[in-house]
Protein backbone atom coordinates (compact mmCIF):
# COMPACT_ATOMS: atom_id res chain seq x y z
CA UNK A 1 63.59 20.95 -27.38
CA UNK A 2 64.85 19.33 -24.27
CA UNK A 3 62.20 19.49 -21.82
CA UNK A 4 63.12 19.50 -17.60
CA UNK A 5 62.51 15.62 -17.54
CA UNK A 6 65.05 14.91 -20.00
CA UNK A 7 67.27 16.99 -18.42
CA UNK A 8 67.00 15.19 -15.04
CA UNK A 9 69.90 13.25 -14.06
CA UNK A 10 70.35 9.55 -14.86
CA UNK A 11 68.69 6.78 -12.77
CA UNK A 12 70.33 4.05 -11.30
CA UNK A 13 70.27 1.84 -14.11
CA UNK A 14 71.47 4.61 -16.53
CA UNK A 15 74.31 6.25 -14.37
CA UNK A 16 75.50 2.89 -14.45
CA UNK A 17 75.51 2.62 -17.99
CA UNK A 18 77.20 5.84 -18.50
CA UNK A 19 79.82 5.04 -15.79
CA UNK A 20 80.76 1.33 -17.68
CA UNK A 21 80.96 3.10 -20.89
CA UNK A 22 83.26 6.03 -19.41
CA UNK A 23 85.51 3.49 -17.49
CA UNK A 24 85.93 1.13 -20.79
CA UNK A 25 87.15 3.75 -22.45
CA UNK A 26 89.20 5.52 -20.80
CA UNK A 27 91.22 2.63 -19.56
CA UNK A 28 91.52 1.61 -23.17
CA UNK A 29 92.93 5.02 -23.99
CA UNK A 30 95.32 4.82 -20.79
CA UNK A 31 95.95 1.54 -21.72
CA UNK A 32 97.45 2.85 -25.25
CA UNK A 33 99.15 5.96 -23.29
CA UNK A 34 100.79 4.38 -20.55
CA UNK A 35 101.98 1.48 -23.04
CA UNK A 36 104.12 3.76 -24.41
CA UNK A 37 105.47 4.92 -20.83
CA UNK A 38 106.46 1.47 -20.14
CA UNK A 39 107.94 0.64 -23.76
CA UNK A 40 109.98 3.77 -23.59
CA UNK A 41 111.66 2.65 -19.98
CA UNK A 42 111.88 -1.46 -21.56
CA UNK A 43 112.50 -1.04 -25.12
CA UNK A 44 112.41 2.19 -26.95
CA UNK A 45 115.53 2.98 -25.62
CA UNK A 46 117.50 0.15 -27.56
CA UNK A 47 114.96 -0.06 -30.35
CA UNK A 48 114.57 3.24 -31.40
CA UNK A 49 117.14 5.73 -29.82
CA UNK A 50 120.05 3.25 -29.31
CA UNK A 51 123.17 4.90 -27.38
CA UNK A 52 126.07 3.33 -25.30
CA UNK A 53 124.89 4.82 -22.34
CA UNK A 54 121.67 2.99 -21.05
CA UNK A 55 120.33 6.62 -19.23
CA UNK A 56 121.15 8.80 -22.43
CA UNK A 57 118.56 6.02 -24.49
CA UNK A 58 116.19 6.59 -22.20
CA UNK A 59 115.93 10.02 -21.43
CA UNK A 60 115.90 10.52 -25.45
CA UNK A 61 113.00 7.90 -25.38
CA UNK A 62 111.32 10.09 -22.33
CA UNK A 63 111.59 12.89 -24.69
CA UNK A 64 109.52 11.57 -27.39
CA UNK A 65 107.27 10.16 -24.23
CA UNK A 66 107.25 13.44 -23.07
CA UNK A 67 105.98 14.79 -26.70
CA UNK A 68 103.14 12.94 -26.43
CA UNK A 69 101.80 15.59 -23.16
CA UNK A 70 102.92 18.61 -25.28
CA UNK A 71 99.89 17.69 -27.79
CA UNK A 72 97.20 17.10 -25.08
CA UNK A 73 96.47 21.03 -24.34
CA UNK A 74 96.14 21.68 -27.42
CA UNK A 75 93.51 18.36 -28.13
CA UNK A 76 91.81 19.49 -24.77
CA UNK A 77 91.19 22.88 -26.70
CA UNK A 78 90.11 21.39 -29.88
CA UNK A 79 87.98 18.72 -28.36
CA UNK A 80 86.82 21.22 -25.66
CA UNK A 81 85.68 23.51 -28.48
CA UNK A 82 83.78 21.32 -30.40
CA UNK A 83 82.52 19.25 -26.89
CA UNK A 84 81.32 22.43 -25.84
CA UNK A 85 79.22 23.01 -28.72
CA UNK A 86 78.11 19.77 -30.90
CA UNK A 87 78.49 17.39 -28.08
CA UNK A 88 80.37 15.35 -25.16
CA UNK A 89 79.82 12.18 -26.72
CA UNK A 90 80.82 12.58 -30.64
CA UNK A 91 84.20 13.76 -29.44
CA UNK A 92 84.75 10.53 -26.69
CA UNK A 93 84.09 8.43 -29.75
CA UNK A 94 86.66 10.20 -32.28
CA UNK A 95 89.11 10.46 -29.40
CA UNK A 96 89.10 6.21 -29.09
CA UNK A 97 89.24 6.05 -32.78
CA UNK A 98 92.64 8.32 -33.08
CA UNK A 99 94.28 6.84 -29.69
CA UNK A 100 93.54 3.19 -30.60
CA UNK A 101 95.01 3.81 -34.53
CA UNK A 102 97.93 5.25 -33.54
CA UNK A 103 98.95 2.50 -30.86
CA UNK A 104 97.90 0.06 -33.49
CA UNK A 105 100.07 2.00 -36.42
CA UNK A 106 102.88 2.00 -33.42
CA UNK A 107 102.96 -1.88 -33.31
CA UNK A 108 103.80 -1.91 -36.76
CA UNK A 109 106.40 0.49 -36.91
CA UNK A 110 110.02 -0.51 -38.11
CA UNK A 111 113.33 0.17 -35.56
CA UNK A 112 116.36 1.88 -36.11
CA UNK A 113 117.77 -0.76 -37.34
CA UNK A 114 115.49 -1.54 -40.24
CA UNK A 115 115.00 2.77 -41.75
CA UNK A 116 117.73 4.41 -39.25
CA UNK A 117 116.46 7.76 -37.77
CA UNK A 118 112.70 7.86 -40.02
CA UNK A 119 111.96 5.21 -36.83
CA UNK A 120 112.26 7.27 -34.20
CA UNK A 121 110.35 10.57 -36.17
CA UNK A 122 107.71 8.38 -37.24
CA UNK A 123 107.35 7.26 -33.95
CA UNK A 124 106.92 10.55 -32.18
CA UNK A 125 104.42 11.70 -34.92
CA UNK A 126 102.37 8.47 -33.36
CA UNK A 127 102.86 9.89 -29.75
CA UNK A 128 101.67 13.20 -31.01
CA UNK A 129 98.37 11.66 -31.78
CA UNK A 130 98.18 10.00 -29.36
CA UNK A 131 98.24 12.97 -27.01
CA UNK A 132 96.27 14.89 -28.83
CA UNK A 133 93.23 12.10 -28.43
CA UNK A 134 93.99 11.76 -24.83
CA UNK A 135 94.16 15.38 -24.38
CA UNK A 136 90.15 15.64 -25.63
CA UNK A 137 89.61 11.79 -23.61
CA UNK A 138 89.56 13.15 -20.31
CA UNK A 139 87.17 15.81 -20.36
CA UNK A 140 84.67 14.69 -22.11
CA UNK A 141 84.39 11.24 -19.95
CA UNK A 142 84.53 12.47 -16.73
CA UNK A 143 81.30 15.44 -17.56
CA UNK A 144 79.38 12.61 -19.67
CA UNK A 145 79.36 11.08 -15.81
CA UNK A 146 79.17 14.33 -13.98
CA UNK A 147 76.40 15.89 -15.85
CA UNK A 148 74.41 12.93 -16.04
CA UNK A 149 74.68 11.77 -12.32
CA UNK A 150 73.14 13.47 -9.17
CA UNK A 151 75.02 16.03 -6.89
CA UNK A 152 74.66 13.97 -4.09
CA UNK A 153 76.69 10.80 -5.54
CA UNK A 154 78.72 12.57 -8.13
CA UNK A 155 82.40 12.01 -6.71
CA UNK A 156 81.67 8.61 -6.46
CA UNK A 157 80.40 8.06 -10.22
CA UNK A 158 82.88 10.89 -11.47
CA UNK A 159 85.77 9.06 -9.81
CA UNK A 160 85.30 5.55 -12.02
CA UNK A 161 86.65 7.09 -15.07
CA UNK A 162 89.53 8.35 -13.28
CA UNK A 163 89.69 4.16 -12.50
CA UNK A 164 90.66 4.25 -16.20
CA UNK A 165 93.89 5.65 -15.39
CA UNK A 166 95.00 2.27 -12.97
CA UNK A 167 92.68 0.28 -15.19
CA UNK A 168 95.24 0.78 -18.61
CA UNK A 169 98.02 0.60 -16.32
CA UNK A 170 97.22 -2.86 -15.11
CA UNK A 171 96.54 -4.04 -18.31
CA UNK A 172 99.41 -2.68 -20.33
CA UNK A 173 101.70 -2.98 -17.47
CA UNK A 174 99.93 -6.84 -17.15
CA UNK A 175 100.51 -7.68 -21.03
CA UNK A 176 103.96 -6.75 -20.48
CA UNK A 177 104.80 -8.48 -17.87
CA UNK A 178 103.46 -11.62 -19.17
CA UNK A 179 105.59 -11.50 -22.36
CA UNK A 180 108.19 -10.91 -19.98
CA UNK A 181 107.10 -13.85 -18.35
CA UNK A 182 107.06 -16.37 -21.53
CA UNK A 183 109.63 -14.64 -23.15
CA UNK A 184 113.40 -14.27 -23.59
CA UNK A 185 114.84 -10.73 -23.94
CA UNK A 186 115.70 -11.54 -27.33
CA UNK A 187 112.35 -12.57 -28.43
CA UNK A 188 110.51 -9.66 -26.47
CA UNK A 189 112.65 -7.16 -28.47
CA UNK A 190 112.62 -8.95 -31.62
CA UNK A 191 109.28 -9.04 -32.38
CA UNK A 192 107.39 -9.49 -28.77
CA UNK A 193 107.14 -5.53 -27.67
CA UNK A 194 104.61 -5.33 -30.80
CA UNK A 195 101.72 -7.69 -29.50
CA UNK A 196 100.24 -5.31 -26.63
CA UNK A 197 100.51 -2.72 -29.41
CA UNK A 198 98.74 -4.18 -31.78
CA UNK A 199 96.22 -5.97 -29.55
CA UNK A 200 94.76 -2.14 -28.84
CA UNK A 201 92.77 -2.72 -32.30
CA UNK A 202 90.70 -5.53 -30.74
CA UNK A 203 90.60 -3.16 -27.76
CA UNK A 204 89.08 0.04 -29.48
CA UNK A 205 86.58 -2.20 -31.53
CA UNK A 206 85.17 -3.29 -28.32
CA UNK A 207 85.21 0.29 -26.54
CA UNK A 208 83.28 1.65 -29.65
CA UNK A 209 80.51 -0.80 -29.54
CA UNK A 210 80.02 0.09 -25.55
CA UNK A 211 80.39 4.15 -26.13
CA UNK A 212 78.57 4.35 -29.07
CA UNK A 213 75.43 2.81 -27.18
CA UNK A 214 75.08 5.83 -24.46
CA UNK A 215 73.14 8.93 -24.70
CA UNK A 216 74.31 12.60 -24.73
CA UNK A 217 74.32 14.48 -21.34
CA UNK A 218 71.27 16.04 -20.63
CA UNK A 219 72.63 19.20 -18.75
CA UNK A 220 74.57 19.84 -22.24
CA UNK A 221 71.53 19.06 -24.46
CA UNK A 222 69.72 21.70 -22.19
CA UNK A 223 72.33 24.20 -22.48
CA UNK A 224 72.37 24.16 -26.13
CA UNK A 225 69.11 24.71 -26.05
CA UNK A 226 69.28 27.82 -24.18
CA UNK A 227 71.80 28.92 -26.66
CA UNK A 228 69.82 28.34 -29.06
CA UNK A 229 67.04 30.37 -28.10
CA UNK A 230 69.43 32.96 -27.38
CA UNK A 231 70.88 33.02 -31.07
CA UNK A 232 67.27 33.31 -32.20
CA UNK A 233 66.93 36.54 -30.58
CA UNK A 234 70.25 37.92 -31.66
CA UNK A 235 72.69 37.11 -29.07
CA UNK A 236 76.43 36.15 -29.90
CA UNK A 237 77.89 33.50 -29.08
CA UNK A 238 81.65 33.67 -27.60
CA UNK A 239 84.40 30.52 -28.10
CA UNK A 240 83.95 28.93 -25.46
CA UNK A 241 87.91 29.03 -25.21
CA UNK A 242 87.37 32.95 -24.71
CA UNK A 243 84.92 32.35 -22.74
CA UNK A 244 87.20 30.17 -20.40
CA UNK A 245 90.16 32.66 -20.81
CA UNK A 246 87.55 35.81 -19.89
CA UNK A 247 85.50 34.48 -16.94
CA UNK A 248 87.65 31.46 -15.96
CA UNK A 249 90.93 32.24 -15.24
CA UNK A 250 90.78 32.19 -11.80
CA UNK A 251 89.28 28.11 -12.29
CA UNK A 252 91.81 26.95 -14.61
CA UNK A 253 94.66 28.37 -12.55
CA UNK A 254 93.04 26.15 -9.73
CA UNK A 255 93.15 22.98 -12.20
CA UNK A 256 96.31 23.02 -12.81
CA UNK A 257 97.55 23.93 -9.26
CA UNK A 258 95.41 20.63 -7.84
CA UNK A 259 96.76 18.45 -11.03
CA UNK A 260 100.07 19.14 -10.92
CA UNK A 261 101.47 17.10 -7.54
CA UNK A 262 98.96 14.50 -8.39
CA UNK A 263 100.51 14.63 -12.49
CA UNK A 264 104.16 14.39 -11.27
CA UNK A 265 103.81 11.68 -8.41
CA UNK A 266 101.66 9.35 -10.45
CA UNK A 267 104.58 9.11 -13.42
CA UNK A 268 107.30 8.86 -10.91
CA UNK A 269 105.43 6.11 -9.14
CA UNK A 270 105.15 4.37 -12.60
CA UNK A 271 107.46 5.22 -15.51
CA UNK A 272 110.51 6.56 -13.40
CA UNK A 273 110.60 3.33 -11.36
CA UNK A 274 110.71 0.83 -14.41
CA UNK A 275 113.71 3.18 -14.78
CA UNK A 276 114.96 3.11 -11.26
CA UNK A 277 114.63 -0.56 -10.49
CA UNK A 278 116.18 -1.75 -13.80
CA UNK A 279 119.00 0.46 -14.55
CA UNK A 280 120.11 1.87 -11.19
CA UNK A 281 119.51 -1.16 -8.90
CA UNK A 282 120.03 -3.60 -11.66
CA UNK A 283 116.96 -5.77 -10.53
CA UNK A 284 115.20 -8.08 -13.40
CA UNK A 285 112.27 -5.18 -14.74
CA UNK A 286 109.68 -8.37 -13.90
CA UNK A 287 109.89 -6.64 -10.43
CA UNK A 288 109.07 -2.95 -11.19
CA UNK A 289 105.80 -4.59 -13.98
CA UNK A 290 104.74 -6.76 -10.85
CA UNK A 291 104.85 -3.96 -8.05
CA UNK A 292 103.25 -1.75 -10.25
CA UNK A 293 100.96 -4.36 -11.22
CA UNK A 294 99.85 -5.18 -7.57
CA UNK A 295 99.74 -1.31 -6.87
CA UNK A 296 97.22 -0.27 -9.77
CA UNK A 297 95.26 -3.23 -8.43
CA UNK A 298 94.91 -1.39 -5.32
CA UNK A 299 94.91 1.82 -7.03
CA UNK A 300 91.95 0.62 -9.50
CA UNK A 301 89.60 -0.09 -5.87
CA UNK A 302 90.38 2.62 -4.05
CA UNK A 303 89.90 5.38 -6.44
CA UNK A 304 86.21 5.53 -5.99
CA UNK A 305 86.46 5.11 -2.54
CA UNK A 306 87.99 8.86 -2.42
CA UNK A 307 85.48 9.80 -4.63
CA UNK A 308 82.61 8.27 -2.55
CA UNK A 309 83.96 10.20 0.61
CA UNK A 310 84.61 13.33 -1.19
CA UNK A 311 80.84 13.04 -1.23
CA UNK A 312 80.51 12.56 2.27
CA UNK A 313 83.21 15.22 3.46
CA UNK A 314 84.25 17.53 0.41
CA UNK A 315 86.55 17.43 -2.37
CA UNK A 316 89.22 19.37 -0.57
CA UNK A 317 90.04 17.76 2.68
CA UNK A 318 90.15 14.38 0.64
CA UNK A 319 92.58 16.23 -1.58
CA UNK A 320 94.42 17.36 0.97
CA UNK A 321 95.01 13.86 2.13
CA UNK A 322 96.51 13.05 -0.49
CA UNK A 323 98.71 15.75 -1.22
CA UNK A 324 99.86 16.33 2.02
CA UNK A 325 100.65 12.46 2.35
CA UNK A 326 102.51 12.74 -1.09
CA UNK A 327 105.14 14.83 0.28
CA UNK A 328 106.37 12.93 3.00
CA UNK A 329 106.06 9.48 1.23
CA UNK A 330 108.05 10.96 -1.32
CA UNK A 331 111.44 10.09 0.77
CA UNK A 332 110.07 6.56 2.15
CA UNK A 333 109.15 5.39 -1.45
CA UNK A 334 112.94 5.61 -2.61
CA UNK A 335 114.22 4.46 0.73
CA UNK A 336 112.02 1.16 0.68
CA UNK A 337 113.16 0.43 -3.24
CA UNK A 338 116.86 1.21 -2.35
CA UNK A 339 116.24 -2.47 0.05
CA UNK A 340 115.97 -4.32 -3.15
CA UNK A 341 113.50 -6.69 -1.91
CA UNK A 342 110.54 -7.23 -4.01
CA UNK A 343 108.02 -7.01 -1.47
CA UNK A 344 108.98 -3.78 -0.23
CA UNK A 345 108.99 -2.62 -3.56
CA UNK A 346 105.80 -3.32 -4.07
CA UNK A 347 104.52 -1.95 -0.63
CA UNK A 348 106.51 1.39 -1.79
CA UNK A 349 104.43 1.62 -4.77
CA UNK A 350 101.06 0.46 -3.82
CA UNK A 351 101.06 3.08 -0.81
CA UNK A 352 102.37 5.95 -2.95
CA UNK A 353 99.79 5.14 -5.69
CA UNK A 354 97.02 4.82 -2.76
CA UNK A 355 98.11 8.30 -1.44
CA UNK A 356 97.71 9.53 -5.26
CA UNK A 357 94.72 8.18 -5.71
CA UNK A 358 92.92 10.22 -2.89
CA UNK A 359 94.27 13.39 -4.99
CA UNK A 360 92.75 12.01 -7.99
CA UNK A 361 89.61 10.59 -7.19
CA UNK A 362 87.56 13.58 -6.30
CA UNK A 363 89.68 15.86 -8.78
CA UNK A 364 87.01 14.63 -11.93
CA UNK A 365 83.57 16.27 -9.75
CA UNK A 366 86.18 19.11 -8.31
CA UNK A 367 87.15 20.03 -11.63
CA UNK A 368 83.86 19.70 -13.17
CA UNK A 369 82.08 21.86 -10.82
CA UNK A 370 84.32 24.95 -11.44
CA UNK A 371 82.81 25.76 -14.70
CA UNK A 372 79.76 26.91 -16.22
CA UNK A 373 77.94 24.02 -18.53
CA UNK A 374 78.84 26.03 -22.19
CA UNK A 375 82.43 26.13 -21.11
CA UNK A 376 82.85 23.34 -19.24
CA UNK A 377 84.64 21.12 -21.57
CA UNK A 378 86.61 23.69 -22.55
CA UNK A 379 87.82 24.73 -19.10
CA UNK A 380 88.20 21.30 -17.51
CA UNK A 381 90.23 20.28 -20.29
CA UNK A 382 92.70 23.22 -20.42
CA UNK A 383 93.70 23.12 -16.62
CA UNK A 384 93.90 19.40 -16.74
CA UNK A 385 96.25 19.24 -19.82
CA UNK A 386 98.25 22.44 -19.09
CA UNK A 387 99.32 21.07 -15.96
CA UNK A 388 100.24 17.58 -18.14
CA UNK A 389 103.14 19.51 -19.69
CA UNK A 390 104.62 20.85 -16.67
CA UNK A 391 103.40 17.46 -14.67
CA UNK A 392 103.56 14.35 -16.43
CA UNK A 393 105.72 15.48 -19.33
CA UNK A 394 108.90 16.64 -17.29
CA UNK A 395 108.56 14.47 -14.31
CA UNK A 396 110.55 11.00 -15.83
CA UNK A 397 112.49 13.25 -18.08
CA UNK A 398 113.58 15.66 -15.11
CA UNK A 399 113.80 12.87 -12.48
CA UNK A 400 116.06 10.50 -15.00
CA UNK A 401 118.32 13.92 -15.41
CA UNK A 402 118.19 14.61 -11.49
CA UNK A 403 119.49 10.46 -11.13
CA UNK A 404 122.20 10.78 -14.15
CA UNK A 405 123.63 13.83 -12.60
CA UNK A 406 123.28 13.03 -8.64
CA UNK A 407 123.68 9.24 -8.66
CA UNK A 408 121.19 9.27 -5.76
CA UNK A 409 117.58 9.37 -5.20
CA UNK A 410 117.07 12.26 -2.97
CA UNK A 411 116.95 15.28 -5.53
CA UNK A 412 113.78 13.29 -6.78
CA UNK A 413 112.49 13.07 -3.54
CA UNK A 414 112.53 16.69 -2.89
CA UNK A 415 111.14 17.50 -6.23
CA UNK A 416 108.02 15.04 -5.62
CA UNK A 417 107.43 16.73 -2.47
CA UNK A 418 107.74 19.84 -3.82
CA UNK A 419 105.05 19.17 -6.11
CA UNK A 420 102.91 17.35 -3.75
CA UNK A 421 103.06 21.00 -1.65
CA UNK A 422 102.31 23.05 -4.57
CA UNK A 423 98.82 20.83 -4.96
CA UNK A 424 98.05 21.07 -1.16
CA UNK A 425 98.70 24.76 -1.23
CA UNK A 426 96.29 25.36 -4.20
CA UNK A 427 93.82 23.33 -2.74
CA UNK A 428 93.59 24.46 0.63
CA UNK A 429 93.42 28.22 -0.98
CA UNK A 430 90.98 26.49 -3.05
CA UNK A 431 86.70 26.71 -2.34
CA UNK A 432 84.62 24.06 -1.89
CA UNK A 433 82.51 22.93 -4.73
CA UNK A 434 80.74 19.57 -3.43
CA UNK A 435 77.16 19.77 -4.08
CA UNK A 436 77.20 22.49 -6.82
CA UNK A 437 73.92 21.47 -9.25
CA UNK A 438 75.86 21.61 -12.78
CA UNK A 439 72.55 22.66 -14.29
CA UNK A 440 72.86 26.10 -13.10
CA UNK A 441 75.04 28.29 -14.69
CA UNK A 442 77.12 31.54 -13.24
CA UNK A 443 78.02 32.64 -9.57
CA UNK A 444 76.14 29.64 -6.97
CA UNK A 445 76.58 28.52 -3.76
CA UNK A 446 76.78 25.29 -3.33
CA UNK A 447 74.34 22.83 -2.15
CA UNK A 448 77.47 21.20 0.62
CA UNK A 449 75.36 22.23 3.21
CA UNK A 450 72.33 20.24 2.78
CA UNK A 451 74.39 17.17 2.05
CA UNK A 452 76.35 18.56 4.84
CA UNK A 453 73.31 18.07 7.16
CA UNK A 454 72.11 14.79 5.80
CA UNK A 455 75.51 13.30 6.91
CA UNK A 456 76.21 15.03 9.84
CA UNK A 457 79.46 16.55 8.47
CA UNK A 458 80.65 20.17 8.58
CA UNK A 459 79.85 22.01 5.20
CA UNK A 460 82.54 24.62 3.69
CA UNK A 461 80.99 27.84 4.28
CA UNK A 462 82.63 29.96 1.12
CA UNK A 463 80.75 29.95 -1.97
CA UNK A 464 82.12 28.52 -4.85
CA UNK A 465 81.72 30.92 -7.89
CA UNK A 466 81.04 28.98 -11.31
């Protein structure tokens, strides 16, 4: 039995907890993710899908890059399933353990070279685990924090796992650029592309020890035991995938609309540029790792900013920010790189990746509070990963292609922007759900307008339904 107390959000001293263990470990699984991104633009391309032209290398390494967001629906669903009914934290836990072995299995993998094409197959099986863990990560960390934190504060705690995203940038983008640093080119392909690989073992050991210490949500715990008195009196239970796909349809359209500018632009602003910079401008790729370096800095800050005046004025407008500001950087950022000075490169990307950031912080509360408690992980997880495919998947494959057959930067621009307009459309058609209390389960209204009053802001006046 779970009784109201329990229930109650987290204190201080707990959210806190919750948040550090959340934010560890998701920026060790982004760390593992995005390592690949990086590796496939640096190395891959030579290592495992070599080809005499430099673009065709790449977009084949893309491809297997790309494979790697095909699995993460379907882990969103498993995970979701199983999130949804044993618990949020059990899944975060096996999610680490299959990202951090498959990064680590990935360090040890021989080239092209050394088996010919078992290298590159074995290599995508790795990616497809890898996805798959990621695809049950995100979920699950971001309603550990929302469920246990208050409405008041919750796009401010919900946005520091988000952090995770910058946070495994930096440091995978960091490791790299420091064996770039110390190394030769002949010594980082040789044998130096494996250390940041197989350093994710010492990485997962730590994120266990810190994930493993946290408690379950309560608003789960006191779900399940509704259901549970339920089943005792004869009720069925539903999937709560059929669930989602009967009642939420409307919610998980909404998830993907609001994910999918904010998908594209953050994997153009990362992975295509190491492409960009390097092969089309020719400049040393020290200069794309340090911009984006210096811009996931910034990013890694700012990100619960948003969140914190999502609070304050409501997850859309903050959204909207964002997306609308997406489009029209999405012409400056390729303008400012085509100056080849490093500065400006780095001003490109640390603007662009401030402008996504106000689209992603509030998106872990906005997402959260569009579905019921015994669905929840289910339904977050499906319109977040969905929209990977057609987002994060496509974007450096389809932006590569748009460069190989244009020779210019524009078509990329245009399909960023376009993008960036199909999130601000979505949300703007979207309702507000700041304040919603996560405890309470069908249609609600949202509690926006008290916190509305407290701050002196205007409230949304539509209900959101759960």
């Amino acid at each position: 039995m779970v009784s109201p107390a329990m229930a109650a959000p987290a204190g201080g001293h707990g959210i806190r907890r919750i948040v550090a263990a959340s934010l560890v470990g998701t920026t060790i699984e982004w760390y593992d993710f995005f390592l690949y991104g990086s590796a496939a633009a640096l190395v891959f391309n030579t290592l495992f899908f070599p080809s005499s032209d430099p673009l065709v290398g790449t977009l084949l390494a893309f491809l297997t890059y790309a494979v790697g967001f095909a699995a993460r629906p379907l882990g969103g669903i498993v995970f979701g399933h199983f999130g949804d009914r044993i618990g949020r934290k059990k899944l975060l836990v096996l999610s680490l353990l299959m990202m951090g072995g498959a990064t680590f299995a990935m360090g040890l993998l021989p080239t092209h070279a050394a088996i010919g094409a078992g290298a590159p197959v074995l290599l995508t099986v790795l990616r497809l685990v890898q996805g798959f863990a990621l695809g049950g990560e995100w979920g699950g960390a971001v309603l550990l924090v929302s469920e246990h934190g208050s409405a008041e504060r919750r796009g401010f705690w919900a946005s520091w796992p988000q952090a995770g995203a910058p946070g495994g940038n930096l440091l995978a983008t960091g490791v790299l650029a420091l064996l770039a640093a110390v190394q030769s080119d002949e010594a980082f392909l040789a044998w130096g592309w494996r250390i940041p690989f197989l350093l994710s073992g010492v990485l997962v050991v730590i994120g266990l020890w810190i994930r493993i210490s946290v408690s379950e949500s309560p608003v789960f715990l006191e779900a399940r035991r509704k259901a549970a008195e339920a089943a005792a009196t004869g009720a069925q239970e539903k999937p709560p995938v059929v669930e989602v796909l009967r009642t939420g349809r409307r919610q998980v359209l909404t998830a993907i609309g609001t994910r999918l500018g904010e998908n594209i632009s953050y994997y153009i602003l990362t992975a295509f540029l190491l492409v960009y910079v390097t092969a089309h401008l020719g400049l040393p790729k020290s200069d794309a790792l340090n911009a984006v370096l210096i811009g996931s800095a910034v990013h890694f800050v700012t990100i619960p900013a948003w969140g914190a005046l999502s609070d304050r004025i409501g997850r859309r407008p903050v959204t909207l920010i964002g997306a609308v500001g997406m489009a029209g950087w999405a012409f400056a950022f390729f303008a400012l790189l085509d100056t080849e000075s490093f500065p400006v490169i780095a001003l490109a990307v640390t603007v662009g990746l401030l402008l996504h950031g106000a689209m992603y912080g509030p998106q872990a509360a906005f997402i959260s509070e569009m579905f019921d408690t015994k669905v929840r992980y289910s339904g977050a997880s499906m319109g977040s990963q969905l929209a990977s495919i057609v987002g994060g998947a496509l974007a450096p494959i389809i932006a590569v292609e748009l460069l190989k057959d244009y020779d210019s930067s524009l078509p990329v621009s245009v399909y960023l922007s376009a993008a960036a307009a199909v999130t601000a459309l979505t949300v703007w058609l979207a309702k507000e759900t700041r304040g919603r209390d996560l405890a309470q389960d069908g249609p609600t209204t949202t509690t926006a307008a008290a916190a509305a009053a407290r701050h002196g802001t205007p409230a949304d006046p539509r209900p959101t339904r759960a």
